[in-house]
N, C-alpha and C. Protein backbone atom coordinates (compact mmCIF):
# COMPACT_ATOMS: atom_id res chain seq x y z
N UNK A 1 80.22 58.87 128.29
CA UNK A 1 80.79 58.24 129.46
C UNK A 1 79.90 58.54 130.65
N UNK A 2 79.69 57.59 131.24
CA UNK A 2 78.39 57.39 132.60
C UNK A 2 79.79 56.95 133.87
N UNK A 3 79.29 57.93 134.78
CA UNK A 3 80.16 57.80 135.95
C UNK A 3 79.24 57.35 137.06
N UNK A 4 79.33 56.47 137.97
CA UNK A 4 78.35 55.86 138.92
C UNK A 4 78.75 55.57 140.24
N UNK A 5 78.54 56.37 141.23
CA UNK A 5 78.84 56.33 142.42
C UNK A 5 78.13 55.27 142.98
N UNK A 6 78.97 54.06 143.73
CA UNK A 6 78.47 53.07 144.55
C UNK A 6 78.98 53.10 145.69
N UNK A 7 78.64 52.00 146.98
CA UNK A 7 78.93 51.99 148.17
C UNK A 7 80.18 50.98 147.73
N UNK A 8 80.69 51.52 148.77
CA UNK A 8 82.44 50.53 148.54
C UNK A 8 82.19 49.20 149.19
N UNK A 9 80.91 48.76 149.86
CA UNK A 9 81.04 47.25 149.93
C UNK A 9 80.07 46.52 149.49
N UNK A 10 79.24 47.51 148.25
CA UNK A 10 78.28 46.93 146.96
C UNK A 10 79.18 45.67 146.44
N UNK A 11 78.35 44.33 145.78
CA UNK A 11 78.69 43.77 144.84
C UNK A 11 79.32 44.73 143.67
N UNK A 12 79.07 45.11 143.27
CA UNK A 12 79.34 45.74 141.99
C UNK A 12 80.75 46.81 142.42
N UNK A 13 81.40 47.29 143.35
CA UNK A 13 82.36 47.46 143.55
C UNK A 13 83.32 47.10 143.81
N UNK A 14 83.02 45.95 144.21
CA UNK A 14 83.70 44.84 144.65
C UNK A 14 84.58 44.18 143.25
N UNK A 15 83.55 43.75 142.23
CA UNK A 15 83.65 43.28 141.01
C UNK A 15 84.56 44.30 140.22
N UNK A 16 84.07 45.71 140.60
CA UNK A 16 84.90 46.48 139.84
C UNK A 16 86.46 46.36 140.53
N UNK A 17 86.72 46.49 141.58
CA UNK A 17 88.16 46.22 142.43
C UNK A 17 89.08 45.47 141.41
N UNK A 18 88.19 43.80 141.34
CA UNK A 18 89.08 43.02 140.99
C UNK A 18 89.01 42.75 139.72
N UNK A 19 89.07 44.02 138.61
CA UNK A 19 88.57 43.52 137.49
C UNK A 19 90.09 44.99 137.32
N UNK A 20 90.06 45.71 138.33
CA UNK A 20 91.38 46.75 138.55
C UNK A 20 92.46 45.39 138.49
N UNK A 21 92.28 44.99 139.61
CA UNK A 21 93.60 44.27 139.93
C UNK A 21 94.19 43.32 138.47
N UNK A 22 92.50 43.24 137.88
CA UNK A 22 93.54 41.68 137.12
C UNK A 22 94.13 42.74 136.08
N UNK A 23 93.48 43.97 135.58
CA UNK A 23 93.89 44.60 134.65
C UNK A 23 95.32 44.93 134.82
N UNK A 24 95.58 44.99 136.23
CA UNK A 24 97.18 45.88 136.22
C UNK A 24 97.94 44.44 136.58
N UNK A 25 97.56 43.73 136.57
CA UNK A 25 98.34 42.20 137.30
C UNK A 25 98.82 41.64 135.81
N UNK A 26 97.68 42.09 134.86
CA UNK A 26 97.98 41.36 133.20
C UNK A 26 98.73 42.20 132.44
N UNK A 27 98.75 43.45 132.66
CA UNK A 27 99.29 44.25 132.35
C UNK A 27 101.60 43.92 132.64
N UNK A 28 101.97 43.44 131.38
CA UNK A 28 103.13 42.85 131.63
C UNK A 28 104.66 43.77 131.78
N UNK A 29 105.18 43.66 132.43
CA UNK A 29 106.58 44.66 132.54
C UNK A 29 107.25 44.74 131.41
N UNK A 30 107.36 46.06 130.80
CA UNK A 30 107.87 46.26 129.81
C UNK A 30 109.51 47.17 130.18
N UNK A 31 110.21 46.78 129.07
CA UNK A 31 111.65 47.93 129.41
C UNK A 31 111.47 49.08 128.69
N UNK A 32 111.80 50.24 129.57
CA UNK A 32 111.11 51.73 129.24
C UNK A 32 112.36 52.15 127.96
N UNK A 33 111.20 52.59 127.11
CA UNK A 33 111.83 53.24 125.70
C UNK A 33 112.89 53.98 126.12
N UNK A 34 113.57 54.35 125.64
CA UNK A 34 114.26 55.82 125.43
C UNK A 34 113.85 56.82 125.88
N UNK A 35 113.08 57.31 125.48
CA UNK A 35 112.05 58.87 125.81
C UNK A 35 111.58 58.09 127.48
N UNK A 36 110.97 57.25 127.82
CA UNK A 36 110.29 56.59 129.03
C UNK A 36 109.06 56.26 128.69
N UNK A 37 108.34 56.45 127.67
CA UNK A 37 107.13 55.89 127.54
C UNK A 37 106.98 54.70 126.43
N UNK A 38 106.06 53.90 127.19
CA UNK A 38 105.97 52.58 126.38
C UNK A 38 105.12 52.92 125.24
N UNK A 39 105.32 52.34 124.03
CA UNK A 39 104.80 52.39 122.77
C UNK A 39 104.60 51.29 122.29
N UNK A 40 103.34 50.83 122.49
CA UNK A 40 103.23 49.65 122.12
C UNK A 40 103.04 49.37 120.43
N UNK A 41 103.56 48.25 119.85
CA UNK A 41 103.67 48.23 118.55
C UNK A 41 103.63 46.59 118.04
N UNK A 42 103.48 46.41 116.29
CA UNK A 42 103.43 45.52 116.11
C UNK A 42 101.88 44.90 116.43
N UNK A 43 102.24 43.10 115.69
CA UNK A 43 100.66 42.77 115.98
C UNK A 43 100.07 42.65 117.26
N UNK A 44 100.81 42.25 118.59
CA UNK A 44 99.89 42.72 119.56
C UNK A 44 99.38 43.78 119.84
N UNK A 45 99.71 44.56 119.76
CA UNK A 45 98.92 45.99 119.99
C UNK A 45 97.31 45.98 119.12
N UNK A 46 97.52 45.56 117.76
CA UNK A 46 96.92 45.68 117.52
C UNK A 46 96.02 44.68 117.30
N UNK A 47 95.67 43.62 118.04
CA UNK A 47 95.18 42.55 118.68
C UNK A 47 94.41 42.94 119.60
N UNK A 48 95.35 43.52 120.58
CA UNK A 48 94.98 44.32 122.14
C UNK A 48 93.63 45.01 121.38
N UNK A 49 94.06 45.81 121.00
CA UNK A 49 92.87 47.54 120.45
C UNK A 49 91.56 46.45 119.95
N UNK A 50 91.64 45.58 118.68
CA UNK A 50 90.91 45.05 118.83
C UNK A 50 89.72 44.20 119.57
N UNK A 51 90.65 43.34 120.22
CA UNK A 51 89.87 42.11 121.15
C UNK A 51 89.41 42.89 122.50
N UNK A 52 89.66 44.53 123.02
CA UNK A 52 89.25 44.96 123.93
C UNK A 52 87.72 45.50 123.42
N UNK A 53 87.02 45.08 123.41
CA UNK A 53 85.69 46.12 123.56
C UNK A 53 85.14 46.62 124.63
N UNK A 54 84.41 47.45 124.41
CA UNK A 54 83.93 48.34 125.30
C UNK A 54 82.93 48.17 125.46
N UNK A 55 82.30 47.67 127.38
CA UNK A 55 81.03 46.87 127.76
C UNK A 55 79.92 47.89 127.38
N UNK A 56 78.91 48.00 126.64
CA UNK A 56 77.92 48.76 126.29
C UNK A 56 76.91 48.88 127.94
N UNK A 57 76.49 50.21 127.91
CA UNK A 57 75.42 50.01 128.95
C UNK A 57 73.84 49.53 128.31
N UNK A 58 73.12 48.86 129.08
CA UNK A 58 72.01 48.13 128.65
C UNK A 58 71.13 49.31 129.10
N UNK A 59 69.74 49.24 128.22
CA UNK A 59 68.77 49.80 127.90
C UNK A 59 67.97 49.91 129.65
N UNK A 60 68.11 49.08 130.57
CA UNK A 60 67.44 48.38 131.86
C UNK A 60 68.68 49.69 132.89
N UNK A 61 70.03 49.13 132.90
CA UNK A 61 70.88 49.92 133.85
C UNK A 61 70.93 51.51 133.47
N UNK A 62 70.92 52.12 132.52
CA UNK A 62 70.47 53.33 131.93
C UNK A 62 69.47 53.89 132.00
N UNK A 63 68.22 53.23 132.54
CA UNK A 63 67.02 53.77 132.70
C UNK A 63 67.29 53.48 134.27
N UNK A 64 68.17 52.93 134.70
CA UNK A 64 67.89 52.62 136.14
C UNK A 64 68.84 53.97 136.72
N UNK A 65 70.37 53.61 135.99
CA UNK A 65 71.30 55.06 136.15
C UNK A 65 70.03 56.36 136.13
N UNK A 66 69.65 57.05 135.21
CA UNK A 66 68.69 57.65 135.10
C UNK A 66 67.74 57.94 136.52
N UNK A 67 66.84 57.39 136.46
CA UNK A 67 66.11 57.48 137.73
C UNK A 67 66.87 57.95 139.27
N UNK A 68 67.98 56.92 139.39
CA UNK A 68 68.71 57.40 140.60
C UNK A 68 69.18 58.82 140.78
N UNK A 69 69.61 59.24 139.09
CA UNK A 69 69.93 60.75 139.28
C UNK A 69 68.98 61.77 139.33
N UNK A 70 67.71 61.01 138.67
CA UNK A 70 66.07 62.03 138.68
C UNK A 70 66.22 62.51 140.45
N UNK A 71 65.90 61.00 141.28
CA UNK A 71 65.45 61.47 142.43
C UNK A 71 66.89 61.91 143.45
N UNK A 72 68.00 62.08 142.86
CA UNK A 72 68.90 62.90 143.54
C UNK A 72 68.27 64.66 143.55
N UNK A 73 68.04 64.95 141.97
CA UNK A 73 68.21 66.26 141.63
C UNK A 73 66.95 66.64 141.84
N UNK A 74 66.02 65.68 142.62
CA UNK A 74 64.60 66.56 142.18
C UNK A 74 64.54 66.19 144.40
N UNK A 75 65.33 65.56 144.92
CA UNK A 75 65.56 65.32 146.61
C UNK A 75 64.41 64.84 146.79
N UNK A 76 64.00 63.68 146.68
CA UNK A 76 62.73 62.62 146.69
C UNK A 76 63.15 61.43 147.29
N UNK A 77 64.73 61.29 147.54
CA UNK A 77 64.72 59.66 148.13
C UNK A 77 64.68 59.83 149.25
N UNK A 78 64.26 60.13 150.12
CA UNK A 78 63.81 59.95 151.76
C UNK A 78 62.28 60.05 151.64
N UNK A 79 61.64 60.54 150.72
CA UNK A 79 60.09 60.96 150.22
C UNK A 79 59.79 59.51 149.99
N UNK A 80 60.36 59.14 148.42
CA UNK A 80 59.57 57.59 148.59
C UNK A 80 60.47 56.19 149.39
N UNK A 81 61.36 56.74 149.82
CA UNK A 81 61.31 55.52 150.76
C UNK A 81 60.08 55.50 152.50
N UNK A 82 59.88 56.84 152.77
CA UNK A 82 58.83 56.63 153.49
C UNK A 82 57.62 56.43 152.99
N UNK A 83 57.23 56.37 151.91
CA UNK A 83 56.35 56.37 150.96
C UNK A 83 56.15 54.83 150.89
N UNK A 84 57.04 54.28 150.80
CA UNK A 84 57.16 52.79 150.31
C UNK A 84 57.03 51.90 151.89
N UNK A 85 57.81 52.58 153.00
CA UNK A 85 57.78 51.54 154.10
C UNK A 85 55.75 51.88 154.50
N UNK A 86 54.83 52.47 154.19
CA UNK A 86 53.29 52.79 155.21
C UNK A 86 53.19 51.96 154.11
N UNK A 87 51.35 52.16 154.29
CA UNK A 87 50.80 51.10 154.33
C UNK A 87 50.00 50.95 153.09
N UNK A 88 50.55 52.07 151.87
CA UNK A 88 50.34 52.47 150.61
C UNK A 88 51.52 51.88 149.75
N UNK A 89 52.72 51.47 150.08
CA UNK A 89 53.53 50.77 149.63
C UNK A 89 53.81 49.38 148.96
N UNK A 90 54.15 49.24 147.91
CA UNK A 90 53.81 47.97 147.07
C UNK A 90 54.33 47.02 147.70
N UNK A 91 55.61 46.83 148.46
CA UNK A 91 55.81 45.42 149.36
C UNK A 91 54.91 45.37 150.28
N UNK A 92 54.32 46.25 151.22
CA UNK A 92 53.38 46.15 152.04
C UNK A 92 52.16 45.35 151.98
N UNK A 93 51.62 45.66 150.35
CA UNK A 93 50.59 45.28 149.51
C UNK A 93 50.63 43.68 149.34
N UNK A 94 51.97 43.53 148.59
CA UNK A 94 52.30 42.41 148.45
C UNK A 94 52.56 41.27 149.46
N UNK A 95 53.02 41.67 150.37
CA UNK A 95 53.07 40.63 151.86
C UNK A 95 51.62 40.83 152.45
N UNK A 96 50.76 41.77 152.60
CA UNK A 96 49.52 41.30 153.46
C UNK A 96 48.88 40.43 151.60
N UNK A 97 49.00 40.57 150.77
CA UNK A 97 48.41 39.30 149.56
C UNK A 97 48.75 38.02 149.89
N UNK A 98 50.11 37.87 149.86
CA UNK A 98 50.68 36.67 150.40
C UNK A 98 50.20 35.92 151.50
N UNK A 99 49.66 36.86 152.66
CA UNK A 99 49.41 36.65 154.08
C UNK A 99 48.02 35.71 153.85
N UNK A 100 47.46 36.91 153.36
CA UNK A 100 45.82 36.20 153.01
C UNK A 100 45.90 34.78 152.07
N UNK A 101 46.41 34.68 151.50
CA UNK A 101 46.15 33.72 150.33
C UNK A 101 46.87 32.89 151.08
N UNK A 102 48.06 32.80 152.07
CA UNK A 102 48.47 31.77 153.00
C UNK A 102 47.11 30.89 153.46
N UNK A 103 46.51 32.13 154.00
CA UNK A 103 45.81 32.07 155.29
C UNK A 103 44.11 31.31 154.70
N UNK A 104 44.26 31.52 153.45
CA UNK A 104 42.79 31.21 152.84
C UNK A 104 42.77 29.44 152.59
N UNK A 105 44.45 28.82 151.84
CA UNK A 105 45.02 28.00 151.65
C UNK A 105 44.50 26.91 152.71
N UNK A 106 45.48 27.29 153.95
CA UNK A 106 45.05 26.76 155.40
C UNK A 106 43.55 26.61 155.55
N UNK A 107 42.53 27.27 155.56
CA UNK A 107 41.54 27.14 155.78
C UNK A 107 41.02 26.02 154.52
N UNK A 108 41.30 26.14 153.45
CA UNK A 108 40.93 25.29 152.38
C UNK A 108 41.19 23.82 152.72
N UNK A 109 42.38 23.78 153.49
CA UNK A 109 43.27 22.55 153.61
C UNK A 109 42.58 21.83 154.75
N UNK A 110 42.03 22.43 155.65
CA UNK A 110 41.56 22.01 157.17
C UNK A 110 39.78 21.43 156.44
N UNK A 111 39.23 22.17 155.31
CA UNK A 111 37.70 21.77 155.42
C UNK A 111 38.20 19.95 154.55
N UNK A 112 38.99 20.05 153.31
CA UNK A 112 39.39 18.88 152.74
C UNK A 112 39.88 17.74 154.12
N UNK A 113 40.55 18.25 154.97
CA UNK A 113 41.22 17.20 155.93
C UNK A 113 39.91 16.85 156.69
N UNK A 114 38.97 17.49 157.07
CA UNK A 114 38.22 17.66 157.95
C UNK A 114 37.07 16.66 157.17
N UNK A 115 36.87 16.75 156.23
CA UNK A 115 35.86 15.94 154.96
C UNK A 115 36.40 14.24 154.91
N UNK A 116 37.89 13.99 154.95
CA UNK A 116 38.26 12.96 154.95
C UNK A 116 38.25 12.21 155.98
N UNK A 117 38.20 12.50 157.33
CA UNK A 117 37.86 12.09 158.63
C UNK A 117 36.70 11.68 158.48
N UNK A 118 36.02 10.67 158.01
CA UNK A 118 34.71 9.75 158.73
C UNK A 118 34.73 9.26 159.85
C-alpha cells in the first residue's frame, strides 16, 4: 500500500474527492442486523468482491512516487528547482532552441520573399 500526499486543489485530489462521494452515495441503506453490523451476503456480495478490483500502480507513477520521496529524504527540492530555473536548466535550453530556430526560420522566410520580388 502506497500513501501519496497531494495539494488539496491538485487534479488528482479533486478526482479522488469525488470518487469518495460516489462511493458513499452508491453505497445503499441497509437495515442494521441484530448485533448492528451489516453482513453482507448472498450473490451480491459476492459480485461486489469480485467486479471491485484493485487499480494497480503503473510502472511510470511508481518510479515517479519514488523519486518524489528520493528528493524529500535526501532535501534536494529547493536544490534542483534552482538548478532548473539558471541557465543550465533543460527548459531554459529548450526555449532559447526554440528562440533560435524561430529566429533562423524568419530570416529564411525574408531571403525566399525577398528573391520573389523582381
Amino acid at each position: 500500500r502506497v500513501t501519496k500526499e497531494v495539494d488539496s486543489t491538485s487534479k488528482e485530489a479533486k478526482s479522488f474527492l469525488k470518487q469518495q462521494e460516489k462511493r458513499q452515495s452508491a453505497a445503499p441503506a441497509s437495515l442494521p442486523t441484530v448485533s448492528g453490523v451489516k453482513r453482507p451476503s448472498g450473490m451480491s456480495s459476492l459480485l461486489g468482491k469480485i467486479g471491485s478490483k484493485k487499480q494497480k500502480m503503473s510502472t511510470l507513477e511508481k518510479s515517479k512516487l519514488d523519486w518524489e520521496n528520493f528528493k524529500e529524504e535526501e532535501g534536494i527540492v529547493e536544490e534542483l528547482a534552482i538548478h532548473n530555473r539558471g541557465k543550465d536548466g533543460y527548459i531554459e535550453r529548450k526555449a532559447f532552441l526554440e528562440r533560435v530556430d524561430h529566429r533562423q526560420f524568419e530570416i529564411e522566410r525574408n531571403i525566399r520573399l525577398s528573391r520573389m520580388k523582381p
